[in-house]
Protein backbone atom coordinates (compact mmCIF):
# COMPACT_ATOMS: atom_id res chain seq x y z
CA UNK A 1 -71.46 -3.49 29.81
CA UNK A 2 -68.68 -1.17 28.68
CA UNK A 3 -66.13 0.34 30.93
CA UNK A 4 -65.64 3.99 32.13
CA UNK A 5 -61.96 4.86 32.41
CA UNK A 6 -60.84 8.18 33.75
CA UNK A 7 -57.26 9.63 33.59
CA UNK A 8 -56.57 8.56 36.81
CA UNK A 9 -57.22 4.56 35.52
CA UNK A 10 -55.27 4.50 32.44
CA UNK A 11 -53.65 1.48 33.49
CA UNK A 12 -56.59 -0.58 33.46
CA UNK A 13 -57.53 1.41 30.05
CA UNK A 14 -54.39 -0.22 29.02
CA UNK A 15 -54.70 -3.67 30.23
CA UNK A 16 -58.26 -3.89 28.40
CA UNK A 17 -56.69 -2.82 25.00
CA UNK A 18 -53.42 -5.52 26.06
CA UNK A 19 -55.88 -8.15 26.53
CA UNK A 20 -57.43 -7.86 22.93
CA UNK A 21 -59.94 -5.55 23.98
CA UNK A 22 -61.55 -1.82 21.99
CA UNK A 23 -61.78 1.38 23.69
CA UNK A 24 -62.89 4.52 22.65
CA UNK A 25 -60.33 7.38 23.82
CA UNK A 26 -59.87 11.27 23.03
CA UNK A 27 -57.60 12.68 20.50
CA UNK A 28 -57.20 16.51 19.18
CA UNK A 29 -60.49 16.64 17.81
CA UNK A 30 -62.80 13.64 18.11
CA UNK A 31 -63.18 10.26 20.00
CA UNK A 32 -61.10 7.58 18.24
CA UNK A 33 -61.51 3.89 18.80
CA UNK A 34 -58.53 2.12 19.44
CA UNK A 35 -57.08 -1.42 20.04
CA UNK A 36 -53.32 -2.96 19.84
CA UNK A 37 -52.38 -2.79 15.99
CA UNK A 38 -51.17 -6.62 16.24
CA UNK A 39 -54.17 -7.97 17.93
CA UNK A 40 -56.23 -8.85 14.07
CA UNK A 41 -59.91 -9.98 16.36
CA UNK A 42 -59.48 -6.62 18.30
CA UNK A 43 -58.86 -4.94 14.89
CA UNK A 44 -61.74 -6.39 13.05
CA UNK A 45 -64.10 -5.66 15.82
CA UNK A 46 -63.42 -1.98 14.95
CA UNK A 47 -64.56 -2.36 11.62
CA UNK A 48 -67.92 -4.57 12.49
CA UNK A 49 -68.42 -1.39 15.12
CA UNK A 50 -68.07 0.96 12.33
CA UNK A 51 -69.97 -0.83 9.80
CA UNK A 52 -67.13 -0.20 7.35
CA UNK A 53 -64.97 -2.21 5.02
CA UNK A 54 -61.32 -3.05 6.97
CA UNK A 55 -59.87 -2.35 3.34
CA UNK A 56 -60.24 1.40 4.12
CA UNK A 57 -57.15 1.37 6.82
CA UNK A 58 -56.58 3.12 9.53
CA UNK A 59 -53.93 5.09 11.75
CA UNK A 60 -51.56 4.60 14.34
CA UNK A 61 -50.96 6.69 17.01
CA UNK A 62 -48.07 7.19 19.59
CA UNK A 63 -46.88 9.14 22.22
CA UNK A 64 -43.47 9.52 20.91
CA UNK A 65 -41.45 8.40 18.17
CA UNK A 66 -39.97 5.53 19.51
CA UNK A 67 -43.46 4.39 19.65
CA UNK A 68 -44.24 5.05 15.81
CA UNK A 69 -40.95 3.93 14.08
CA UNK A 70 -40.94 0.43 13.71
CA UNK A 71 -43.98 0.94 11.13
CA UNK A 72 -41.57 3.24 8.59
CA UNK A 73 -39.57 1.60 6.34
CA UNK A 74 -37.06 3.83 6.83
CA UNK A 75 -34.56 3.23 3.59
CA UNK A 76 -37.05 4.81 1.55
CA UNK A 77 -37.63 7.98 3.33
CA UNK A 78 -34.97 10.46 2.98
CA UNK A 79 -33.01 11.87 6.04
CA UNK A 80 -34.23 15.65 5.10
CA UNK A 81 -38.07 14.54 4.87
CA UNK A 82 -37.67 12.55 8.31
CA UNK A 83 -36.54 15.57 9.62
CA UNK A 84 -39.62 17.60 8.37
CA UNK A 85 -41.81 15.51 9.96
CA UNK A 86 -40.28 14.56 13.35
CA UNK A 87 -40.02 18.70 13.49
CA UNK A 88 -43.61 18.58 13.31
CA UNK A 89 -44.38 15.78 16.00
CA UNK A 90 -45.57 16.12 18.45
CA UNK A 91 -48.80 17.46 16.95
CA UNK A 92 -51.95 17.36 14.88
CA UNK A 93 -50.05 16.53 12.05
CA UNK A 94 -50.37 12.82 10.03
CA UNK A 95 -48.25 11.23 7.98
CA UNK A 96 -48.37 8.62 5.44
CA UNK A 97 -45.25 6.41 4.97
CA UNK A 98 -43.35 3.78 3.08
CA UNK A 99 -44.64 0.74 5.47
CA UNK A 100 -42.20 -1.63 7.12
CA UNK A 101 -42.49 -5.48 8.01
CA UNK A 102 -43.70 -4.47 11.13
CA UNK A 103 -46.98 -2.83 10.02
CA UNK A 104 -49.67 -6.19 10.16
CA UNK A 105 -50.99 -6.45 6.40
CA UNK A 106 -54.82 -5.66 8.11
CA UNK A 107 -53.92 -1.87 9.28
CA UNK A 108 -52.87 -0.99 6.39
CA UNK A 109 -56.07 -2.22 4.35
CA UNK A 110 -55.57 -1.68 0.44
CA UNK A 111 -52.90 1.55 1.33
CA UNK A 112 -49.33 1.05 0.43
CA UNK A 113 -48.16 3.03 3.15
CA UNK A 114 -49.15 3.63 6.73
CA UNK A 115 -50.43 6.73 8.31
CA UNK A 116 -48.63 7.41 11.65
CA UNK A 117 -49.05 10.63 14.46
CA UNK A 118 -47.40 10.88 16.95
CA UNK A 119 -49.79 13.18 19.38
CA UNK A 120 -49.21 16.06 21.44
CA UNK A 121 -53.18 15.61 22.95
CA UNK A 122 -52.03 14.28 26.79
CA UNK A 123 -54.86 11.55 27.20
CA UNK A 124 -54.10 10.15 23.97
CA UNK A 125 -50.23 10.40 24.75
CA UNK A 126 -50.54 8.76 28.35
CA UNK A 127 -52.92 5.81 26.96
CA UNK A 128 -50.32 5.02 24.74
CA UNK A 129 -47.27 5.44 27.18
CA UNK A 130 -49.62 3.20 29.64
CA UNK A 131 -50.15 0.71 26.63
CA UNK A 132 -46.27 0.81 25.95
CA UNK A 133 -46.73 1.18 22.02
CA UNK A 134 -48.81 2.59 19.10
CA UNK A 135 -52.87 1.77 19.13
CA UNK A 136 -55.15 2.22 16.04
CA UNK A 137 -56.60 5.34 15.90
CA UNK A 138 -59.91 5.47 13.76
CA UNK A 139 -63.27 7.67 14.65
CA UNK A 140 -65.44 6.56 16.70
CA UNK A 141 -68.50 6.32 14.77
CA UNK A 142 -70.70 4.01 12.51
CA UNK A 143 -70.06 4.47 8.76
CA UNK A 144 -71.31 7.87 7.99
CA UNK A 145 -72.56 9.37 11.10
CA UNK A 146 -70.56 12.18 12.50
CA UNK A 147 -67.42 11.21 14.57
CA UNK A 148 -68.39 11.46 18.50
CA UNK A 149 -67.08 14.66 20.36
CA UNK A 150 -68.17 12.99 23.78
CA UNK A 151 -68.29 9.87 25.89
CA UNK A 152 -72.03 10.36 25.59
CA UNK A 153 -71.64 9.67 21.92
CA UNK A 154 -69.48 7.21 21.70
CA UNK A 155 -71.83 5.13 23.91
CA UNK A 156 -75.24 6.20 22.10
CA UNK A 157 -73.51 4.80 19.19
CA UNK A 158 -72.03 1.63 20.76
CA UNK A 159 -73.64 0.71 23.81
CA UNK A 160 -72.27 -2.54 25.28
CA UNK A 161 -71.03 -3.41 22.05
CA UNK A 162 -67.90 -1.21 22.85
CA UNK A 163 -65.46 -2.49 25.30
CA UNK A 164 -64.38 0.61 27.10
CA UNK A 165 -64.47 4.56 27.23
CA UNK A 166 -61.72 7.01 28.33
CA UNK A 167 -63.77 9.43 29.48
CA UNK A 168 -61.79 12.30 29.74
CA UNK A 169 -61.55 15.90 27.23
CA UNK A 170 -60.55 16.13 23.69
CA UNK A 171 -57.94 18.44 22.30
CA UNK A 172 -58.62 21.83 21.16
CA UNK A 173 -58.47 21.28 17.02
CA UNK A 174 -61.62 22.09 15.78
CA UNK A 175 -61.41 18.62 12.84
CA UNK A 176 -59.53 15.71 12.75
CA UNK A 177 -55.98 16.10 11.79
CA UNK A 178 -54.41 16.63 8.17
CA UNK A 179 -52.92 13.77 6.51
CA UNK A 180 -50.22 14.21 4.25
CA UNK A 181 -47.94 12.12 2.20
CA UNK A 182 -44.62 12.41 4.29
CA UNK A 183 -42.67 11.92 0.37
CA UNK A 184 -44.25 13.81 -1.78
CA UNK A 185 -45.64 16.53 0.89
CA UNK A 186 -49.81 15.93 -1.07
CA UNK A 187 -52.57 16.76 1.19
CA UNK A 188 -54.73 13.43 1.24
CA UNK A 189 -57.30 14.44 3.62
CA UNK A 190 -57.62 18.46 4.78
């Protein structure tokens, strides 16, 4: 049976992602599901939950940008566009980088870079503070349903497949966030 977490139990929200295992959590728009990026079972799961090829990729989220920066290769990203972008966090606003080491070949899929936020949404901020790094952030529904907007979602579309909920309220965007390329400025998904 999956777990309930509210705000007030983010540390045990955090433990279950720490010990390998997926929870569904609010962002600015829609339920994401989440696990530790370096955890490759936990990761996988996601995509057997989705019913969607792991070749797609996905994003990480953090709560600051301490959390995000390991995962930018940062000698091929000018100081000027770095600047543009940490102006921008926190916020609904993606980017796609030049990847580092760091990134685990599996979140990035096929991409060459790696889409990073760092959030201003508060749930999504304090799971990762809790969790002490960046988590996968990828919506929380099967392959061409609509992403969830509830708990109650997420669960009629997981059940006891899923390993825990953060039940608590999304953001106020009204669709998940712009990506853009952080070098070239492109809009990759509106």
């Amino acid at each position: 049976m999956s777990q309930t977490y509210t705000l007030d139990r983010l540390d045990a929200a955090a433990a279950l992602l720490r010990a390998g295992g997926v929870l569904a959590y609010p962002t600015e728009a829609v339920y994401g599901l989440g696990c530790d990026p370096h955890d490759r079972a936990a990761f996988e799961r996601i995509f057997v939950l989705k019913q969607r090829p792991a070749t797609q990729g996905v994003l990480l989220i953090g709560a600051d940008f301490a959390q995000v920066e390991r995962y930018i290769d940062l000698a091929r990203v000018p100081d000027a566009v770095l600047d543009q972008v940490r102006a921008s966090w926190p916020g609904p606003h993606t980017w796609i980088f030049p990847r580092s080491a760091a990134v685990p070949a599996w979140v990035a899929g096929a991409h060459a870079g790696i889409a990073l936020r760092v959030t201003a949404h508060a749930p999504a901020a304090a799971l990762c503070r809790a969790f002490g790094g960046a988590l996968v952030s990828t919506s929380a529904n099967p392959h061409g349903a609509p992403p969830a907007k509830s708990a109650q979602t997420v669960r009629d579309y997981f059940g006891d497949a899923l390993d825990g909920v953060l039940d608590a309220p999304l953001g106020t965007q009204d669709r998940p966030t712009t990506i853009r390329d952080a070098l070239s400025g492109a809009i990759i998904r509106a």
